[in-house]
N, C-alpha and C. Protein backbone atom coordinates (compact mmCIF):
# COMPACT_ATOMS: atom_id res chain seq x y z
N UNK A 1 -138.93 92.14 -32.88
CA UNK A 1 -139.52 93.46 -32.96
C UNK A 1 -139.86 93.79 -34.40
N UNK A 2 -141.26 94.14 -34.97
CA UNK A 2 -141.10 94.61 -35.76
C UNK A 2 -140.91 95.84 -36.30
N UNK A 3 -140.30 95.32 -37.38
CA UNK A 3 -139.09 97.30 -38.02
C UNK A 3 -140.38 98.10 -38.57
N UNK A 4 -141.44 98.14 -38.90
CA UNK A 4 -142.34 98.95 -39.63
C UNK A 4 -143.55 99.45 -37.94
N UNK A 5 -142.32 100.09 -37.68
CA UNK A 5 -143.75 100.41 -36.48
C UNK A 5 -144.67 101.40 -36.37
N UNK A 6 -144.54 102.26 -37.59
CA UNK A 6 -145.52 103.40 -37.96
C UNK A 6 -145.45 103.18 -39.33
N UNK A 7 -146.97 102.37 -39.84
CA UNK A 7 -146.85 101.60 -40.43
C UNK A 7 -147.09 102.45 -42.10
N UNK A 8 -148.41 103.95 -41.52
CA UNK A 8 -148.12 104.42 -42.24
C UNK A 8 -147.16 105.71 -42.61
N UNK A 9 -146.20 105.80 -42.29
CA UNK A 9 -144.91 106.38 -42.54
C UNK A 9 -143.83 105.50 -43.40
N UNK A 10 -143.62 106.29 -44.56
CA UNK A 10 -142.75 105.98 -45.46
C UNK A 10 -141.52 105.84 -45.45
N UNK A 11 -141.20 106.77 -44.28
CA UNK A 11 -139.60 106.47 -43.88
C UNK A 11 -139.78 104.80 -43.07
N UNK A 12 -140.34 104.54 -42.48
CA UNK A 12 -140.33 103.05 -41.19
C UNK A 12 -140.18 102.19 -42.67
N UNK A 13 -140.80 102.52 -43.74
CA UNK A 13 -141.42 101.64 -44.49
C UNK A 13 -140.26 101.04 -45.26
N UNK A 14 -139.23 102.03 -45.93
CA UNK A 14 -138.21 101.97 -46.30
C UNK A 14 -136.90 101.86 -45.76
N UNK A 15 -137.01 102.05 -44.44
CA UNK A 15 -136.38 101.05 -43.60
C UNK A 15 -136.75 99.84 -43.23
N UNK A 16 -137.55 99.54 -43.19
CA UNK A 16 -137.79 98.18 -43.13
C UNK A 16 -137.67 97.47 -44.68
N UNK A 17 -137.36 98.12 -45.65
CA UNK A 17 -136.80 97.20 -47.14
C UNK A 17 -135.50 97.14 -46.67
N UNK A 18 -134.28 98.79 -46.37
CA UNK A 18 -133.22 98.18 -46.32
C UNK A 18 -132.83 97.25 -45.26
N UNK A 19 -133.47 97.10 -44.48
CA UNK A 19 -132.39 95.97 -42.79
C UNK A 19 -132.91 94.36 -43.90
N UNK A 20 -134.22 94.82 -45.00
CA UNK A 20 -134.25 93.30 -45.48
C UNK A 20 -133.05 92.96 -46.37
N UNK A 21 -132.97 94.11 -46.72
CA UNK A 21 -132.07 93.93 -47.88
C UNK A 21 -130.58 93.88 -47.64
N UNK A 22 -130.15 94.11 -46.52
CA UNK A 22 -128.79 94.49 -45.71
C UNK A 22 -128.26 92.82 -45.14
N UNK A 23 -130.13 92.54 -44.49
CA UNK A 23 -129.82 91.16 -43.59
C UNK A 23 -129.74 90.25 -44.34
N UNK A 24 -130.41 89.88 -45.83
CA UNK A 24 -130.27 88.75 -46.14
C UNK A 24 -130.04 88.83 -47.81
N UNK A 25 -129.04 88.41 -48.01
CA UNK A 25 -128.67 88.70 -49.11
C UNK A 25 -129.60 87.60 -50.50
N UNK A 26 -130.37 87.01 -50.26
CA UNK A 26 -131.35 85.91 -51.04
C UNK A 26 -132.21 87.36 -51.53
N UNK A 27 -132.83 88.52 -50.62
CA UNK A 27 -133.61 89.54 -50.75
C UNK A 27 -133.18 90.48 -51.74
N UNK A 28 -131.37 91.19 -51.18
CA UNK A 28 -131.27 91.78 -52.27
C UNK A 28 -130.81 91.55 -54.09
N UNK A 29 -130.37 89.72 -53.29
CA UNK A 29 -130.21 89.48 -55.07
C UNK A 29 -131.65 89.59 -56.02
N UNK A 30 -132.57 88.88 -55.00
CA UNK A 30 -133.88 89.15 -56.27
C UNK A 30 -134.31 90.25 -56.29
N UNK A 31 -133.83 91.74 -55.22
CA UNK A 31 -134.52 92.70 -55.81
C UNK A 31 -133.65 93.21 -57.03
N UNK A 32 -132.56 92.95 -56.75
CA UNK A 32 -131.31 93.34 -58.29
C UNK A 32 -131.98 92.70 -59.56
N UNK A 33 -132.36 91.84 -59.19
CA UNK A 33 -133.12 90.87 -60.19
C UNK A 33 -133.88 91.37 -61.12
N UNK A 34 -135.05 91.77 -60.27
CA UNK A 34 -136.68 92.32 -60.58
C UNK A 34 -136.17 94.15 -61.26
N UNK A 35 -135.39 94.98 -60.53
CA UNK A 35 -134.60 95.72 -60.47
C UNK A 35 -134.14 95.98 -62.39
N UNK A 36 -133.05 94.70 -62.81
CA UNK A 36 -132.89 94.42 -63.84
C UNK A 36 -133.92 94.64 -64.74
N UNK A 37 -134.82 93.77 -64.65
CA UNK A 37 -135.78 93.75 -65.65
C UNK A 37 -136.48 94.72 -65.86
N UNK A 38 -136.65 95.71 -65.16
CA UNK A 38 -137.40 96.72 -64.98
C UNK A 38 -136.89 97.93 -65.69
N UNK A 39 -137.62 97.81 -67.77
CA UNK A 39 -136.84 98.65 -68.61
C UNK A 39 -137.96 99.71 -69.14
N UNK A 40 -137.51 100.72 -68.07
CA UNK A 40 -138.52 101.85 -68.79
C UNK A 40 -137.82 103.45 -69.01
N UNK A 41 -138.10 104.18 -69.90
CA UNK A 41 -137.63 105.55 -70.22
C UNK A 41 -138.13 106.13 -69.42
N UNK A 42 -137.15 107.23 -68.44
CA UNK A 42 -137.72 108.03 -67.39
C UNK A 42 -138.59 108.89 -67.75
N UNK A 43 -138.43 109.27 -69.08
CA UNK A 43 -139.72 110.21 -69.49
C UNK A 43 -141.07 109.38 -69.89
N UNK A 44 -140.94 107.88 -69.67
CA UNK A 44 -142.10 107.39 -69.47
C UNK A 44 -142.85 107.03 -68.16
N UNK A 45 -142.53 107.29 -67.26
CA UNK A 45 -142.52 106.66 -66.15
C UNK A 45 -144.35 106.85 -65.47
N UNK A 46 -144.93 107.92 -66.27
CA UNK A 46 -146.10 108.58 -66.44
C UNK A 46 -147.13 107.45 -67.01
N UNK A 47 -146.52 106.76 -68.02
CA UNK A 47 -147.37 106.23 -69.22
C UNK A 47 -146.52 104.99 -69.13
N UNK A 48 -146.39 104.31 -67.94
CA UNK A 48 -145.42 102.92 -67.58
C UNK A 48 -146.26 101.89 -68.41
N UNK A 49 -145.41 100.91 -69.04
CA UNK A 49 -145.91 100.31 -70.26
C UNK A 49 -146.51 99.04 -69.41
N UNK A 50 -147.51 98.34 -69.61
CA UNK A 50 -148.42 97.62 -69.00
C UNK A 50 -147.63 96.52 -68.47
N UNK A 51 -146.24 95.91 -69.23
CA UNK A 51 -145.71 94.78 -68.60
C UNK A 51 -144.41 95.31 -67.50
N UNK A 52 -144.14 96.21 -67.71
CA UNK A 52 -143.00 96.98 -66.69
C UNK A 52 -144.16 97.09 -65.38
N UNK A 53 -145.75 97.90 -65.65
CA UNK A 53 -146.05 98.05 -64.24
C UNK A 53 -146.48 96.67 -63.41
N UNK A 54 -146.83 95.66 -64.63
CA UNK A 54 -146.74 94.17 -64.09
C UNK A 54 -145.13 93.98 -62.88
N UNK A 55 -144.79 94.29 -63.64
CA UNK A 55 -142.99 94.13 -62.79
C UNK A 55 -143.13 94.20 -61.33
N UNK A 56 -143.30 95.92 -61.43
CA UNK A 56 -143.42 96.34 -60.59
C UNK A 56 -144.31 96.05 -59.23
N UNK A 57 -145.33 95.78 -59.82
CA UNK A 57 -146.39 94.61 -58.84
C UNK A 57 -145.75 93.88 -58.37
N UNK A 58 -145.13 93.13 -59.33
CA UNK A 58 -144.67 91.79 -58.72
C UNK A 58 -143.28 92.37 -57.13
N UNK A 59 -142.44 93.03 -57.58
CA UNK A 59 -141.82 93.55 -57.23
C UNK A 59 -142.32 94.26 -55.59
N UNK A 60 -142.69 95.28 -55.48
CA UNK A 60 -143.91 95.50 -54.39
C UNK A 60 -144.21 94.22 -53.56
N UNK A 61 -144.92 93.41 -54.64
CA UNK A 61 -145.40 92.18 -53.51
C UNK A 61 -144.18 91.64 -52.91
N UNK A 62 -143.12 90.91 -53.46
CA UNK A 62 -142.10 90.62 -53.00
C UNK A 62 -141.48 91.52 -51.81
N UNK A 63 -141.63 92.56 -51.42
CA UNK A 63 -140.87 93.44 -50.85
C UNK A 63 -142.06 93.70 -49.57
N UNK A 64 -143.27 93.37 -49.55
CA UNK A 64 -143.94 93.61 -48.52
C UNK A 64 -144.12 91.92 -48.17
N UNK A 65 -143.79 90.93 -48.53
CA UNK A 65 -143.68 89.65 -48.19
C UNK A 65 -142.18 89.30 -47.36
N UNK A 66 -141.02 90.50 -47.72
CA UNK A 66 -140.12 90.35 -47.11
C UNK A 66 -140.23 90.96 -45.77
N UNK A 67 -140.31 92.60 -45.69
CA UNK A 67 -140.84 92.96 -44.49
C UNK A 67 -141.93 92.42 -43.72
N UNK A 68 -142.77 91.76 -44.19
CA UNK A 68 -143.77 91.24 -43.03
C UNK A 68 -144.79 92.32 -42.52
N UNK A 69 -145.13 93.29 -43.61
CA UNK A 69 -146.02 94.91 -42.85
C UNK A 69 -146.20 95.06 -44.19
N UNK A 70 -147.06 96.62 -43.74
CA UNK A 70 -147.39 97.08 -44.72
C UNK A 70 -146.23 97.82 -45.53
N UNK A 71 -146.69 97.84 -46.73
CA UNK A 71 -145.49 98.50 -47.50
C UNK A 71 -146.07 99.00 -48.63
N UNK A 72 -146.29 100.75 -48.74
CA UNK A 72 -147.08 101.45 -49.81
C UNK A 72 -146.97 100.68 -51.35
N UNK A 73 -146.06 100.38 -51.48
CA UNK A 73 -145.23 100.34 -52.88
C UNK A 73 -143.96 101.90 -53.58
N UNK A 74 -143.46 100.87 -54.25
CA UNK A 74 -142.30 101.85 -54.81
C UNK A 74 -143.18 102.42 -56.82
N UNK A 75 -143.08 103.98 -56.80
CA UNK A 75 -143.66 104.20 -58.12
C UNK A 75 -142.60 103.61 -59.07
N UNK A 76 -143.03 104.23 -60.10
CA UNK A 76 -142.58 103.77 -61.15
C UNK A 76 -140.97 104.77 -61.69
N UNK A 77 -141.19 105.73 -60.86
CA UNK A 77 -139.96 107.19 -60.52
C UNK A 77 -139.27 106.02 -59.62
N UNK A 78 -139.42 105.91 -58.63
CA UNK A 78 -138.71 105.69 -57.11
C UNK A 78 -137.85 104.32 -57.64
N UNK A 79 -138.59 103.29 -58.48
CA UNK A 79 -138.25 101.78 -59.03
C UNK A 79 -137.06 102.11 -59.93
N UNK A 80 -136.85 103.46 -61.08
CA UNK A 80 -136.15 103.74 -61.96
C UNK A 80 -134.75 104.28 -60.48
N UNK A 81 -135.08 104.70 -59.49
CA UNK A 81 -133.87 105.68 -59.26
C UNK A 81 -133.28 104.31 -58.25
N UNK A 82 -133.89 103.57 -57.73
CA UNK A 82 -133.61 102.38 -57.20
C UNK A 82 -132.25 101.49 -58.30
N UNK A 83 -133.27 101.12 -59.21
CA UNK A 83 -132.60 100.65 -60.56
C UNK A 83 -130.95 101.31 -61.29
N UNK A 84 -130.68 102.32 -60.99
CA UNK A 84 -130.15 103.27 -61.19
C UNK A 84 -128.69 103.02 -59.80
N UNK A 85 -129.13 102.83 -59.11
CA UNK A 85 -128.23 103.03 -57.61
C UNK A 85 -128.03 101.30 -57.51
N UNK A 86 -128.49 100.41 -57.67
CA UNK A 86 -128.35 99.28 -57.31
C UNK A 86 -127.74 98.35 -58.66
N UNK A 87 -128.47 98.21 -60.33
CA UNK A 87 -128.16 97.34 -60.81
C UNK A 87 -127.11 98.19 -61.97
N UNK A 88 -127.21 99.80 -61.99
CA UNK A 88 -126.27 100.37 -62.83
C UNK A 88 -125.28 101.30 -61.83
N UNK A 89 -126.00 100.53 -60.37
CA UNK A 89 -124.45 101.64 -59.55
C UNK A 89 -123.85 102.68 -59.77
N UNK A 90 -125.08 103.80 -59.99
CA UNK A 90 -124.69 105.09 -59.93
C UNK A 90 -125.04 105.75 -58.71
N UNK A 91 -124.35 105.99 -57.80
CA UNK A 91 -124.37 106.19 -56.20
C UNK A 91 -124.70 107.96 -56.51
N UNK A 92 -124.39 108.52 -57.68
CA UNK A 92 -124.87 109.88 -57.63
C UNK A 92 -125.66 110.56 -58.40
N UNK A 93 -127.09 109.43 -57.97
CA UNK A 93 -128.50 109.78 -58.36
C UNK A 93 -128.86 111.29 -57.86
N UNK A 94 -129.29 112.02 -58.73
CA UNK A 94 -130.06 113.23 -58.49
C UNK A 94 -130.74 113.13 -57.16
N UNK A 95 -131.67 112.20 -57.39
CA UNK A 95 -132.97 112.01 -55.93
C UNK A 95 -132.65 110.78 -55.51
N UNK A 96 -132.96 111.09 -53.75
CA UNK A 96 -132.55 109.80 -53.06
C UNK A 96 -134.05 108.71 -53.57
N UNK A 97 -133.83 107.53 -53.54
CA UNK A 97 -134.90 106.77 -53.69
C UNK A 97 -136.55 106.94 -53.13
N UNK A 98 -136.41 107.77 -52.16
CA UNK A 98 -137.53 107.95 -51.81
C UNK A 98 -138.47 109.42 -51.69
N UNK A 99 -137.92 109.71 -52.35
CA UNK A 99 -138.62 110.97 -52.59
C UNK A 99 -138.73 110.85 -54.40
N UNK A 100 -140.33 111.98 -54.85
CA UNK A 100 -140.43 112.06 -56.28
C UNK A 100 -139.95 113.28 -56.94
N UNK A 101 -139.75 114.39 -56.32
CA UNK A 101 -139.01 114.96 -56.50
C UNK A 101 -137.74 115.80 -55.79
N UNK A 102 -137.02 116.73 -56.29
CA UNK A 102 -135.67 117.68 -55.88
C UNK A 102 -136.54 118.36 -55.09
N UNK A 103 -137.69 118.67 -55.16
CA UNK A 103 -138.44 119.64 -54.17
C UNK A 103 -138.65 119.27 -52.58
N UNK A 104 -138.04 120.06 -51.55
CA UNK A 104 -138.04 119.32 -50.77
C UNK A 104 -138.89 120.69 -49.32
């Protein structure tokens, strides 16, 4: 069955990263990976420096090659609060990963 069944909805979309990332752990080590490398100042996140949004590409592609669907991409906000919860394990991020802002 595939997990992205409304393909454009962002919630299916991001569920279908975590069951990748839950089921196979090869997925979430390289997103910790990509995750890692990914060094930008949140007050830059506007003016993302040309080899970080390279990253991020790369990153994206990887993550819609895992799900097997479409997959918007993660910004350059959503990649920092990701980064934040996963490779500096702060579980009490302001904003959940998928939203850009507290405004809800």
């Amino acid at each position: 069955m595939n997990v992205v069944s409304n393909v454009s909805d962002p919630h299916s979309q991001l569920r279908a990263l975590y069951l990748s990332l839950l089921q196979n752990q090869e997925h979430f080590d390289e997103f910790k990976q990509l995750l890692a490398l990914y060094e930008v100042e949140p007050t830059r996140t506007e003016q993302e420096p040309v080899d970080a949004a390279a990253l991020r590409t790369r990153l994206n592609d990887r993550i819609r090659s895992w799900i097997g669907g479409r997959f918007d991409g993660l910004s350059a906000a959503q990649v920092l609060q990701w980064r934040a919860i996963v490779v500096e394990e702060r579980l009490n991020v302001a904003l959940s990963p998928w939203k850009e802002s507290n405004i809800y």
